[in-house]
Protein backbone atom coordinates (compact mmCIF):
# COMPACT_ATOMS: atom_id res chain seq x y z
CA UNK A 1 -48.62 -22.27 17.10
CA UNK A 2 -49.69 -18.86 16.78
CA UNK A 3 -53.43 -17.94 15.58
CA UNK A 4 -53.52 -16.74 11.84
CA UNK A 5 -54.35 -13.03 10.98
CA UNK A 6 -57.18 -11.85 10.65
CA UNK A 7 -56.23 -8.92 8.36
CA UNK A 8 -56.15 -9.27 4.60
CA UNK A 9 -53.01 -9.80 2.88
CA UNK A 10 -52.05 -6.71 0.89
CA UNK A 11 -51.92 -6.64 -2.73
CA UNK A 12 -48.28 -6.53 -3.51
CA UNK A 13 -45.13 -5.17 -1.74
CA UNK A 14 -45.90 -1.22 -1.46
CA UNK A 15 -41.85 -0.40 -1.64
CA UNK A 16 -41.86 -2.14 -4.80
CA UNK A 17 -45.02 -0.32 -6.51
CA UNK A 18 -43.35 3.26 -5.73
CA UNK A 19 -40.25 2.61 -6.95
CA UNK A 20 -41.61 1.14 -10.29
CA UNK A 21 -43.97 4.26 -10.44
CA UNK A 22 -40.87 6.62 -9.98
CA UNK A 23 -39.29 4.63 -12.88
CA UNK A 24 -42.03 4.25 -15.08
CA UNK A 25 -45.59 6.31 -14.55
CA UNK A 26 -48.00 3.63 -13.86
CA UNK A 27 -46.32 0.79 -13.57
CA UNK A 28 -46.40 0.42 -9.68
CA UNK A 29 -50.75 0.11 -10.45
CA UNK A 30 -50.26 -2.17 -12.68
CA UNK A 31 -48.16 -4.25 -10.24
CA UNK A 32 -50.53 -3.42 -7.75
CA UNK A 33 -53.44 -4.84 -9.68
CA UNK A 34 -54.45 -1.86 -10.94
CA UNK A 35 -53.93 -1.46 -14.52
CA UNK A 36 -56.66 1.14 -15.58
CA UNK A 37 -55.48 3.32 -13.20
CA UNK A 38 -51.74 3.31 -14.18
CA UNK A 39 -52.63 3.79 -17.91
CA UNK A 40 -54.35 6.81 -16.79
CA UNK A 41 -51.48 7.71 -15.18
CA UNK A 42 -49.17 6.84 -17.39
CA UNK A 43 -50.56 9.00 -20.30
CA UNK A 44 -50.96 12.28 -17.62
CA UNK A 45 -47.46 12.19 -16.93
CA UNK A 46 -46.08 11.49 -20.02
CA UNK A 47 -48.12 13.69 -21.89
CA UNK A 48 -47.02 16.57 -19.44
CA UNK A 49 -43.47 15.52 -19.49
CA UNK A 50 -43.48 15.57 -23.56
CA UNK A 51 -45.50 18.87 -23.85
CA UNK A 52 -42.99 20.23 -21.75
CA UNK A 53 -39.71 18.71 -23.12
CA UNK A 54 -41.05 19.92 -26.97
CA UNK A 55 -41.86 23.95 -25.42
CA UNK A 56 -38.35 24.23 -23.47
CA UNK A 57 -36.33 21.88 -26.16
CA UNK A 58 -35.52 20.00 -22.52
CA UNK A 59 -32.93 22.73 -22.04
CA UNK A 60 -34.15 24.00 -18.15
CA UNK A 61 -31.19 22.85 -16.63
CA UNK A 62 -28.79 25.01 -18.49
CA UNK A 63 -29.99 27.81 -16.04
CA UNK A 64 -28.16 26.13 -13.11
CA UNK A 65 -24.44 28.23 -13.01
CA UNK A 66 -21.56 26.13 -13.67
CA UNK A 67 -20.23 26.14 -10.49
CA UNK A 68 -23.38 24.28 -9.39
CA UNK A 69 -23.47 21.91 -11.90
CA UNK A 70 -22.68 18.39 -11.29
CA UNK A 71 -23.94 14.53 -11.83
CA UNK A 72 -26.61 14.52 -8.95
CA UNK A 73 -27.30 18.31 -8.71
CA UNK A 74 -30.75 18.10 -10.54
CA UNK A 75 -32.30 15.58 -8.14
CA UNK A 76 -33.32 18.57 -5.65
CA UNK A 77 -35.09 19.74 -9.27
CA UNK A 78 -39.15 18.92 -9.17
CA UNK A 79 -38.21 16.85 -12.59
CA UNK A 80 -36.73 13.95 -10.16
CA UNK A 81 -40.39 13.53 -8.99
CA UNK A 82 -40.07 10.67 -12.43
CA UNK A 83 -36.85 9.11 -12.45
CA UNK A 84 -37.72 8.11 -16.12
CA UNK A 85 -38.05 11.67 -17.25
CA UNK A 86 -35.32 12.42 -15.16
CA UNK A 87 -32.53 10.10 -17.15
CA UNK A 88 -34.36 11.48 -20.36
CA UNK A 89 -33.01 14.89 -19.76
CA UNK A 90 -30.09 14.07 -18.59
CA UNK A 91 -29.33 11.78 -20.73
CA UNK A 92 -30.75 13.88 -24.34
CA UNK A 93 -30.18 17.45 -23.18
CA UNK A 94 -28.01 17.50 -19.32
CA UNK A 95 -26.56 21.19 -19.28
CA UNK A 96 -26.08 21.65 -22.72
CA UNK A 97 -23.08 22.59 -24.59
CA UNK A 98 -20.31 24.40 -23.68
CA UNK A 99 -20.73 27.65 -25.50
CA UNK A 100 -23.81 30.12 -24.97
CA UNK A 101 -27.45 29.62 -26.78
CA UNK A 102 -30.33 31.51 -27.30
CA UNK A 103 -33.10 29.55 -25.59
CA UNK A 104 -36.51 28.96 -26.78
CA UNK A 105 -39.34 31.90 -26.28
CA UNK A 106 -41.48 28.92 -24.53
CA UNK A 107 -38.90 27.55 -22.35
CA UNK A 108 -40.39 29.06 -19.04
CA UNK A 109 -43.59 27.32 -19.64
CA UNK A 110 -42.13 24.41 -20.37
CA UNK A 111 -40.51 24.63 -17.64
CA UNK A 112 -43.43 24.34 -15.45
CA UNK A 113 -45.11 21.49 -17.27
CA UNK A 114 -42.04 19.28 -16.82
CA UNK A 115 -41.88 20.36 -13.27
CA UNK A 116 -45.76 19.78 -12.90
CA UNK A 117 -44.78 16.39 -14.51
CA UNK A 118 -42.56 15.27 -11.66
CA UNK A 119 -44.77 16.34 -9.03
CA UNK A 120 -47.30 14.54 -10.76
CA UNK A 121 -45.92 11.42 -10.37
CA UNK A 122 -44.74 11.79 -6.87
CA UNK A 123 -48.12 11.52 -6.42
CA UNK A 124 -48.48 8.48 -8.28
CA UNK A 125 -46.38 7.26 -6.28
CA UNK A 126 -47.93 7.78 -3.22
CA UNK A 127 -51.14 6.58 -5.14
CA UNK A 128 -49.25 2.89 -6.03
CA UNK A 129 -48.11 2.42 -2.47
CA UNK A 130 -51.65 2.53 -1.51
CA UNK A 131 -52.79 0.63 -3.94
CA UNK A 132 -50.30 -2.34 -2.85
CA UNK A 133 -51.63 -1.72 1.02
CA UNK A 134 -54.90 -2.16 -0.04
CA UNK A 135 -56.26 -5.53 1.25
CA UNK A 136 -57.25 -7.83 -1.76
CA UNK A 137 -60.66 -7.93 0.03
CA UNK A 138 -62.53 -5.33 1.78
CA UNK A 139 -63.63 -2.14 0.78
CA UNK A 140 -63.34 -1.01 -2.95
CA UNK A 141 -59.74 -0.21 -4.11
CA UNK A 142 -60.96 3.02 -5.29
CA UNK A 143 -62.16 4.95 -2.64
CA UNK A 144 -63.91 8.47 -3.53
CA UNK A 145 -60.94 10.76 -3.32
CA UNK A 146 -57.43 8.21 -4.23
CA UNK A 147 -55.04 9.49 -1.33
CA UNK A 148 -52.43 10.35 -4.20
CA UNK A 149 -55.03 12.23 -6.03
CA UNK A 150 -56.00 14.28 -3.40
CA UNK A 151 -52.45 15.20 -2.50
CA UNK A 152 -51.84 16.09 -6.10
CA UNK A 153 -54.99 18.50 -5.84
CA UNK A 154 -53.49 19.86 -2.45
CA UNK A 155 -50.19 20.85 -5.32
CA UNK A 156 -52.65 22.32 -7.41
CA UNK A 157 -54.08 24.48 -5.07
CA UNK A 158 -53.31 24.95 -1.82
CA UNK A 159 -55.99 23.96 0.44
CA UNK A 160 -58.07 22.27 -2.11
CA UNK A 161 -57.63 18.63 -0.77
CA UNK A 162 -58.18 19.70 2.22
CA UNK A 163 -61.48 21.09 0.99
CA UNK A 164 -62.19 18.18 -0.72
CA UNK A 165 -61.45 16.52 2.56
CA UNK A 166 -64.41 18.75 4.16
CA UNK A 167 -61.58 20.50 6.09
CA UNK A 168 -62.90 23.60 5.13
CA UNK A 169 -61.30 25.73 7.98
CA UNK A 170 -57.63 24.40 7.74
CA UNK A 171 -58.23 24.84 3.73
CA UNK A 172 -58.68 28.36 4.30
CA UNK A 173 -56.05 28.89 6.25
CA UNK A 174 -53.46 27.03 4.24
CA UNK A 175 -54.77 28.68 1.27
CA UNK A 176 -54.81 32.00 2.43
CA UNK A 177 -51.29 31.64 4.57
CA UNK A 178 -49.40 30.02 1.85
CA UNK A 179 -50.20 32.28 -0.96
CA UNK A 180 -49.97 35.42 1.03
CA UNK A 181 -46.12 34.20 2.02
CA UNK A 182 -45.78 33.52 -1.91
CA UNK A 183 -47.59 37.21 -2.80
CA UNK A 184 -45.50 38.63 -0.01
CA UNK A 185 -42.59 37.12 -1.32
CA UNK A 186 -42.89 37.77 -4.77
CA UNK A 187 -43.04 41.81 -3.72
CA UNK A 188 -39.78 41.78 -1.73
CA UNK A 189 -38.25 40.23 -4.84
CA UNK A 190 -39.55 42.51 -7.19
CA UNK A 191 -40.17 39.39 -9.09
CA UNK A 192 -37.00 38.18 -9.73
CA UNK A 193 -38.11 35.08 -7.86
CA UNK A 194 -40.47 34.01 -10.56
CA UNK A 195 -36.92 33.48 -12.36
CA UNK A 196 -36.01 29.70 -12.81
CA UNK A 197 -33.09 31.10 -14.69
CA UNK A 198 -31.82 33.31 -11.94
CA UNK A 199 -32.56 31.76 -9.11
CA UNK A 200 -32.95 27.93 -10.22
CA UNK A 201 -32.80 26.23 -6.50
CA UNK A 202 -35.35 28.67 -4.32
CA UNK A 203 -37.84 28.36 -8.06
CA UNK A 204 -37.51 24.71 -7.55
CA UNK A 205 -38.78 24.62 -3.70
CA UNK A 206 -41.31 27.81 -4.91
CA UNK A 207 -42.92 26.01 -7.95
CA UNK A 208 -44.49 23.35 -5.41
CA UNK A 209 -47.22 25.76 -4.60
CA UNK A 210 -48.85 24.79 -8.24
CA UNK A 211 -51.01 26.94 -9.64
CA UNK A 212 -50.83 30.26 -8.11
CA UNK A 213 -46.92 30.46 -8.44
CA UNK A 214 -47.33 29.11 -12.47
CA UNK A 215 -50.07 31.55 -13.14
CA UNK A 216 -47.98 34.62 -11.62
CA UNK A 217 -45.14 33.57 -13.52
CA UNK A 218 -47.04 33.15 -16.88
CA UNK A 219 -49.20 36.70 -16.20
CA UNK A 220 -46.03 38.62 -15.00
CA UNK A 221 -43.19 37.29 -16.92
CA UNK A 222 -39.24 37.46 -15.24
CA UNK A 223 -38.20 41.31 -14.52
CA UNK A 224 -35.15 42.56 -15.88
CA UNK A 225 -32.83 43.41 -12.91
CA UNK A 226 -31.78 46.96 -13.49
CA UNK A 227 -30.30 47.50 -9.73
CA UNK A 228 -29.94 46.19 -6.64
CA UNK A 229 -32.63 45.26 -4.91
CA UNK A 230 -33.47 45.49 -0.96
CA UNK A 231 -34.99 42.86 0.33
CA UNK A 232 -34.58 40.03 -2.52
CA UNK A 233 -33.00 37.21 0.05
CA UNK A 234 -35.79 37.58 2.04
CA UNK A 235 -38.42 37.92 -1.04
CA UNK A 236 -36.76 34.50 -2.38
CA UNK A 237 -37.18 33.00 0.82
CA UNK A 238 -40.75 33.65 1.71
CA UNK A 239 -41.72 32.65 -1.86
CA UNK A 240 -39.58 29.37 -1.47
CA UNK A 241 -40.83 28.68 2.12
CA UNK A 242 -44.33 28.98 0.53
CA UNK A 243 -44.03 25.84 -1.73
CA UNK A 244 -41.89 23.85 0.59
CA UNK A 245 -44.52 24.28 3.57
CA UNK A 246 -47.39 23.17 1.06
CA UNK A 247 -45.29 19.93 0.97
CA UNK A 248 -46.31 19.70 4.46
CA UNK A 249 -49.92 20.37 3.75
CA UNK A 250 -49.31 17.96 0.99
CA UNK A 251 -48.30 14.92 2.87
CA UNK A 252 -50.97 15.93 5.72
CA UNK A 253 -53.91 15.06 2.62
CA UNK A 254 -52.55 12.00 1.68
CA UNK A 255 -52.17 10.88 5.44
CA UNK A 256 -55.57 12.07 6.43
CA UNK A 257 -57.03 10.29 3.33
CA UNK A 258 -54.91 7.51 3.18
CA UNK A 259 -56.67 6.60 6.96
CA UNK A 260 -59.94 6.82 5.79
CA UNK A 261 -59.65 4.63 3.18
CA UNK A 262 -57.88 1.91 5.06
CA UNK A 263 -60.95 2.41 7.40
CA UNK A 264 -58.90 4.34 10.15
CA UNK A 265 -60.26 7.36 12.11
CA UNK A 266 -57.84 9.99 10.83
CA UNK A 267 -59.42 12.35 14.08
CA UNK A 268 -58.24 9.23 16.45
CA UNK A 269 -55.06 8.60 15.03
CA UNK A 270 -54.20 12.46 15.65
CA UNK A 271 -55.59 12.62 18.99
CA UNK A 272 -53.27 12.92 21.90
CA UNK A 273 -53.92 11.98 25.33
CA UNK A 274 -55.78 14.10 27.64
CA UNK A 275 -56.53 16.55 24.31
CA UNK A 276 -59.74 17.47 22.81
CA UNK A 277 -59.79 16.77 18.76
CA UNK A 278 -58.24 18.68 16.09
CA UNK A 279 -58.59 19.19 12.51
């Protein structure tokens, strides 16, 4: 008969806790075990997710052209980050009506909170399927830094959960690499990439570098195209590139934190053979 384990038995099945956290924020912790944590949750995303359904009347998606449009299109959208609020715009607002509107003054704003909304609880996400890995004994459930948390503060600001990490060099240079391909970016496009409404698809993969693409947006509005311009497939590119590489940096967080608080070397696990150590 073969010897029991001598590792813990997780909390609860980790698949499960995502997928009830991309339905409902929160409810994966509370599966999990987790409650207080989930309500906290819970009331972040949902309280993004209204703020920014009441400021763009929920009607983002009418920027998508018609010949785009269709049943799944919007899950490459940062709003399928939360299934939930996901069906709730389709479901109350989808691509609107038929005939031309005039949309709201705050719609670009809100916008970004409903896209900050789905990111958030991606990360929530992440945060539940810890939660369910975590042995029920052991260390505490709540380590310093949650590994979702930090990833959502790598979203934020690029670099910052690395810094938070004490990966102070590699936050530097994913700070400083990722918004100079967004700043460069945003100069080749003259701006126009700031545009959810023009360019709704390369906006959705640029609005993943948080903060410093919402803050350019809100300080320099959406140009008015009155020619040609140059280099705008490349601007639109760069600027895209930028948010979909801090995915990258994104997951690298979580992983890195996720290993130290399962009690894992992260520096071991990245070491390969014959190679000195890298952060």
């Amino acid at each position: 008969m073969a010897a029991p384990s001598s590792q813990p038995a997780p909390r609860a099945n980790p698949t499960v806790a995502a997928l009830l956290t991309w339905l409902v924020p929160g409810a994966g912790h509370a599966y999990a075990g987790v409650p207080v944590l989930g309500a906290i949750g819970f009331v972040l995303v949902v309280g993004l997710f209204g703020a920014g359904f009441l400021l763009s009347d929920g009607r983002m998606w009418e920027f998508l052209s018609a010949e785009l449009r269709g049943p799944y299109a919007t899950l490459l959208a940062p709003e399928a980050g939360s299934l939930g609020g996901w069906l709730t715009i389709r479901e109350l607002r989808g691509y609107g009506p038929t005939f031309p509107r005039e949309f709201p003054g705050t719609i670009h704003l809100g916008s970004m909170l409903l896209a900050a909304s789905g990111v958030l609880n991606a990360c929530l996400m992440a945060s539940a399927h810890f939660a369910a890995r975590r042995p029920v004994e052991g260390a505490s459930l709540a380590p310093r830094i949650d590994p979702g948390m930090a990833t959502f503060c790598g979203f934020l600001l690029p670099g910052l959960g690395h810094f938070l990490q004490g990966r102070k060099r590699r936050a530097l240079l994913v700070g400083g690499l990722l918004i100079g391909f967004f700043l460069l970016g945003t100069v080749l496009a003259e701006g126009t990439n700031l545009s959810r409404e023009s360019h709704f698809y390369y906006w959705s993969g640029q609005v993943f570098l948080g903060l410093p693409a919402m803050l350019t947006e809100l300080a320099l509005g959406s140009p008015p195209l009155t020619g040609p311009i140059r280099f705008e497939q490349v601007g639109l590119l760069f600027a895209s590139l930028a948010g979909l590489l801090n995915v990258l940096a994104m997951l690298d967080v979580y992983a890195w934190r996720d290993d130290q608080a399962m009690g894992r070397d992260p520096v071991q696990a990245r070491r390969k053979p014959g190679k000195g150590d890298s952060k």
